[in-house]
Protein backbone atom coordinates (compact mmCIF):
# COMPACT_ATOMS: atom_id res chain seq x y z
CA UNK A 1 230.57 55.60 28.45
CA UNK A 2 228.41 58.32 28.51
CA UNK A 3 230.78 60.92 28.60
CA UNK A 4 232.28 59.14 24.86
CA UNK A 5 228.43 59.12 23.40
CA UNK A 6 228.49 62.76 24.15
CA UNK A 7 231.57 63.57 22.64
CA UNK A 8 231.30 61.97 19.39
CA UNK A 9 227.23 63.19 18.89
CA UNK A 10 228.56 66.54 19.29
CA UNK A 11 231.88 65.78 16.61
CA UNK A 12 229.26 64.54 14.77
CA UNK A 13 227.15 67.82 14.91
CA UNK A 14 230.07 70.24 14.23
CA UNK A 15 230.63 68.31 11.31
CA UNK A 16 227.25 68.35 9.56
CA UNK A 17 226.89 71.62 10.51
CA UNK A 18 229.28 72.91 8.10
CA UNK A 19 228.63 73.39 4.23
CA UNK A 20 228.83 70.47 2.01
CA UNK A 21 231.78 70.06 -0.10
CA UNK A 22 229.70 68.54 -2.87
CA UNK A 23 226.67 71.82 -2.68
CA UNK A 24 229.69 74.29 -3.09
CA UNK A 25 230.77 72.54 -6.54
CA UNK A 26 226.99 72.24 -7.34
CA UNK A 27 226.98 75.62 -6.43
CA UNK A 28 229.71 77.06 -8.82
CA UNK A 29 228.72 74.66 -11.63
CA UNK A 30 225.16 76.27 -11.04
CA UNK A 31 226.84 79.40 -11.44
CA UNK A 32 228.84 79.10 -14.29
CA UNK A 33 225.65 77.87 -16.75
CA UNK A 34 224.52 81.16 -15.94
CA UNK A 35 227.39 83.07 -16.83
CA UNK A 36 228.48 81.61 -20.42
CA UNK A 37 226.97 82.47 -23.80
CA UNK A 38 226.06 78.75 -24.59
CA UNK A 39 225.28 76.84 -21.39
CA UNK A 40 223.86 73.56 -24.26
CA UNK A 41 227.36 73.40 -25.07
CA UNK A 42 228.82 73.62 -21.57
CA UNK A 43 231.59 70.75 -20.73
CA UNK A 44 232.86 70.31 -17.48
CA UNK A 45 236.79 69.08 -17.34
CA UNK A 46 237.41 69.33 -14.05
CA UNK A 47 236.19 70.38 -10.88
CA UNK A 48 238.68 71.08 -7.60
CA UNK A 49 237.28 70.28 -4.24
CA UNK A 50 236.81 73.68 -2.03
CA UNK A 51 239.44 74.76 -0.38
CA UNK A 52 239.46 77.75 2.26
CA UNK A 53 239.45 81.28 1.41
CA UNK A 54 241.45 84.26 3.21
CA UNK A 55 240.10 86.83 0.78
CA UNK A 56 239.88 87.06 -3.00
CA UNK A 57 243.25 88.06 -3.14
CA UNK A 58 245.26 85.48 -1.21
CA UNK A 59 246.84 82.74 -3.27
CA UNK A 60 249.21 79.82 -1.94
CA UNK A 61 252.17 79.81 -3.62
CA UNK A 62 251.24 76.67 -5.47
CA UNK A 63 248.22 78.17 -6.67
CA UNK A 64 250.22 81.39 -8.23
CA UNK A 65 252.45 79.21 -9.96
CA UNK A 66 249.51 77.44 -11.22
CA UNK A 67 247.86 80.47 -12.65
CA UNK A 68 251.00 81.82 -14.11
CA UNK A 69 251.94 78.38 -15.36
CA UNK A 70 248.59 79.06 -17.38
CA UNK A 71 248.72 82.32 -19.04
CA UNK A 72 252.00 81.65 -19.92
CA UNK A 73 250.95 78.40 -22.13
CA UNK A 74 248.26 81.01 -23.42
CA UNK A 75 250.89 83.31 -24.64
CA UNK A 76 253.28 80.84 -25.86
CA UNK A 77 250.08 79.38 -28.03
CA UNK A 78 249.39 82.93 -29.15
CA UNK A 79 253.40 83.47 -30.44
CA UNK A 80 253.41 79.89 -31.89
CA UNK A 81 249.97 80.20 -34.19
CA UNK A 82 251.32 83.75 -34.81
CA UNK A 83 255.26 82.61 -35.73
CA UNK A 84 256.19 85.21 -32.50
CA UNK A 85 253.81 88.03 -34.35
CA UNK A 86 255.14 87.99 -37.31
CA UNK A 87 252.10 86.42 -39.29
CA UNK A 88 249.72 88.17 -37.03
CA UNK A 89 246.08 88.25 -38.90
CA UNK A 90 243.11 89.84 -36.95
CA UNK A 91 240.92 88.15 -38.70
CA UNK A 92 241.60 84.52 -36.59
CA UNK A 93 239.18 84.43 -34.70
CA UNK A 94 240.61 81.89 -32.20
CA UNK A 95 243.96 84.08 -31.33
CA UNK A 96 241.50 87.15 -31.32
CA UNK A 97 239.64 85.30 -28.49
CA UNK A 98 242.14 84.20 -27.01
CA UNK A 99 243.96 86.91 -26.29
CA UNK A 100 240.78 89.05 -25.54
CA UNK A 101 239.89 86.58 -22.70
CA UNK A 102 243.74 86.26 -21.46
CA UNK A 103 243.98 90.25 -21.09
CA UNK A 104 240.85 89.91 -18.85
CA UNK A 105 241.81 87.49 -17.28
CA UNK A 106 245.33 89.23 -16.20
CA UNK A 107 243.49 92.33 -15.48
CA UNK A 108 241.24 90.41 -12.72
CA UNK A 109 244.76 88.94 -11.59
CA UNK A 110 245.73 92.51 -11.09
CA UNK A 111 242.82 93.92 -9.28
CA UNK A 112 242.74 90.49 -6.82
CA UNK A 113 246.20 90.82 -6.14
CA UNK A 114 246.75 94.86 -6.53
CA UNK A 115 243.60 94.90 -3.28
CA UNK A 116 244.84 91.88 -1.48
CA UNK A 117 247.63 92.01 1.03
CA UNK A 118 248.69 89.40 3.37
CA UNK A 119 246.66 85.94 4.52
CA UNK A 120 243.17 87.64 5.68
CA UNK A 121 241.17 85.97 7.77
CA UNK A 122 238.69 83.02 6.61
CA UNK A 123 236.07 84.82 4.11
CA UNK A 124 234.72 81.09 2.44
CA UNK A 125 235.63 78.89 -0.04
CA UNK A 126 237.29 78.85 -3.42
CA UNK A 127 236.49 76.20 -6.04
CA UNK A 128 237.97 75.74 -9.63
CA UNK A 129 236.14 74.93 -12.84
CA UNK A 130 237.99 73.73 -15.76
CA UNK A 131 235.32 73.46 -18.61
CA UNK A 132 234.89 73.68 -22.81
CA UNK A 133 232.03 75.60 -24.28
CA UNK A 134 231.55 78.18 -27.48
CA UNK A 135 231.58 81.39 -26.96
CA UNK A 136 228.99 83.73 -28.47
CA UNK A 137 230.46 83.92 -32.11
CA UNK A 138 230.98 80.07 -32.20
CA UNK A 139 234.30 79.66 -31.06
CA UNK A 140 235.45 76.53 -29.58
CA UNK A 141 237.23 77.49 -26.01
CA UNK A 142 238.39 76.08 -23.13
CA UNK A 143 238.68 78.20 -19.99
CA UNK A 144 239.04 77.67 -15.76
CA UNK A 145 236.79 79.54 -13.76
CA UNK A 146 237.55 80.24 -10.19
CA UNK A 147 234.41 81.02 -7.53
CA UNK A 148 234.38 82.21 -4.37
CA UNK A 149 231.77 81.26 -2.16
CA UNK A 150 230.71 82.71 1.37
CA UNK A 151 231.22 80.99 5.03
CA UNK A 152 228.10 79.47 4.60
CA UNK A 153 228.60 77.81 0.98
CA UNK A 154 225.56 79.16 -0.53
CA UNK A 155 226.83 81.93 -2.60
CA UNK A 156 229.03 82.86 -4.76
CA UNK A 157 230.54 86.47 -4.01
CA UNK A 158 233.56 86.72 -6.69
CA UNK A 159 234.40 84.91 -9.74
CA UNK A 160 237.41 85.03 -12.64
CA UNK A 161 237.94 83.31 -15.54
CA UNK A 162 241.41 82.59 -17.31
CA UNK A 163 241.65 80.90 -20.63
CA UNK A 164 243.15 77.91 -21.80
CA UNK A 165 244.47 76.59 -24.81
C-alpha cells in the first residue's frame, strides 16, 4: 500500500511540475496586447491549446496544410475584390493591408522553414491566436498569431503573424 501512495505522490509531482497549459495561453495573449497597434480594440477568436515544439521551423503536416490553406483564402480574397487584378486601386486600403501583412507573413514562412530541417528536439511550446483588432490607420483586420514559448512556459522566444480575411 505504501509502495502505491508513493507512486502516485510522485505522478502527481511530475505532473505539477510542468508548465500550465492555461499560463502559456495567458502568456501569448499577454504577449500579443503588447505587440498590436490598438490593444482597446483587441478580440480574441480563438485560442489553440499548446502543443510541443521541435524548433520554430518544424510543422506537422496538418499544421502546413493549415497555414497554406490560409494564405491561399488571403490571395483568393485579394483576386476576387480585385476581379483577378484587373480593377486593382492602391488606394483600398483593406487589399493594401492585406497583402502587406500576407507578404510578411510568407516571408516569416520562408525564414522558419528555409532554417529548419528535420523534427529537432523539444525546444517548448507553440500556441495559436486567432484574434480581430485595427491596425494603426483604422483598418478592421483579422489575423492568427503563432508564439513560441520556452521549456519552461514563461516566455515567448518567436512569434509570426499571418492574416486572415
Amino acid at each position: 500500500m505504501t509502495k502505491i501512495i508513493m507512486f502516485l505522490f510522485c505522478c502527481l509531482t511530475l505532473v505539477s511540475c510542468g508548465p500550465s497549459k492555461s499560463k502559456m495561453v495567458e502568456l501569448a495573449k499577454e504577449n500579443l496586447t503588447l505587440n498590436i497597434d490598438n490593444p482597446q480594440q483587441l478580440k480574441i477568436i480563438a485560442t489553440s491549446e499548446p502543443d510541443s515544439a521541435f524548433g520554430t521551423g518544424y510543422f506537422s503536416k496538418t499544421e502546413v496544410q493549415g497555414i497554406l490553406r490560409t494564405l491561399q483564402t488571403v490571395t483568393d480574397t485579394i483576386m476576387k475584390r480585385t476581379d483577378d487584378m484587373r480593377r486593382f486601386d492602391p488606394e483600398d486600403s483593406y487589399v493594401m493591408s492585406l497583402a502587406e501583412r500576407q507578404m510578411k507573413g510568407m516571408a516569416e514562412i520562408r525564414s522558419l522553414v528555409m532554417k529548419a530541417g528535420k523534427k529537432g528536439p523539444f525546444s517548448g511550446w507553440k500556441v495559436k491566436v486567432d484574434y480581430a483588432s485595427v491596425d494603426g490607420n483604422g483598418n478592421p483586420y483579422r489575423a492568427e498569431r503563432w508564439f513560441f514559448i520556452d521549456q519552461e512556459g514563461k516566455q515567448v522566444y518567436k512569434t509570426f503573424e499571418l492574416p486572415l480575411p
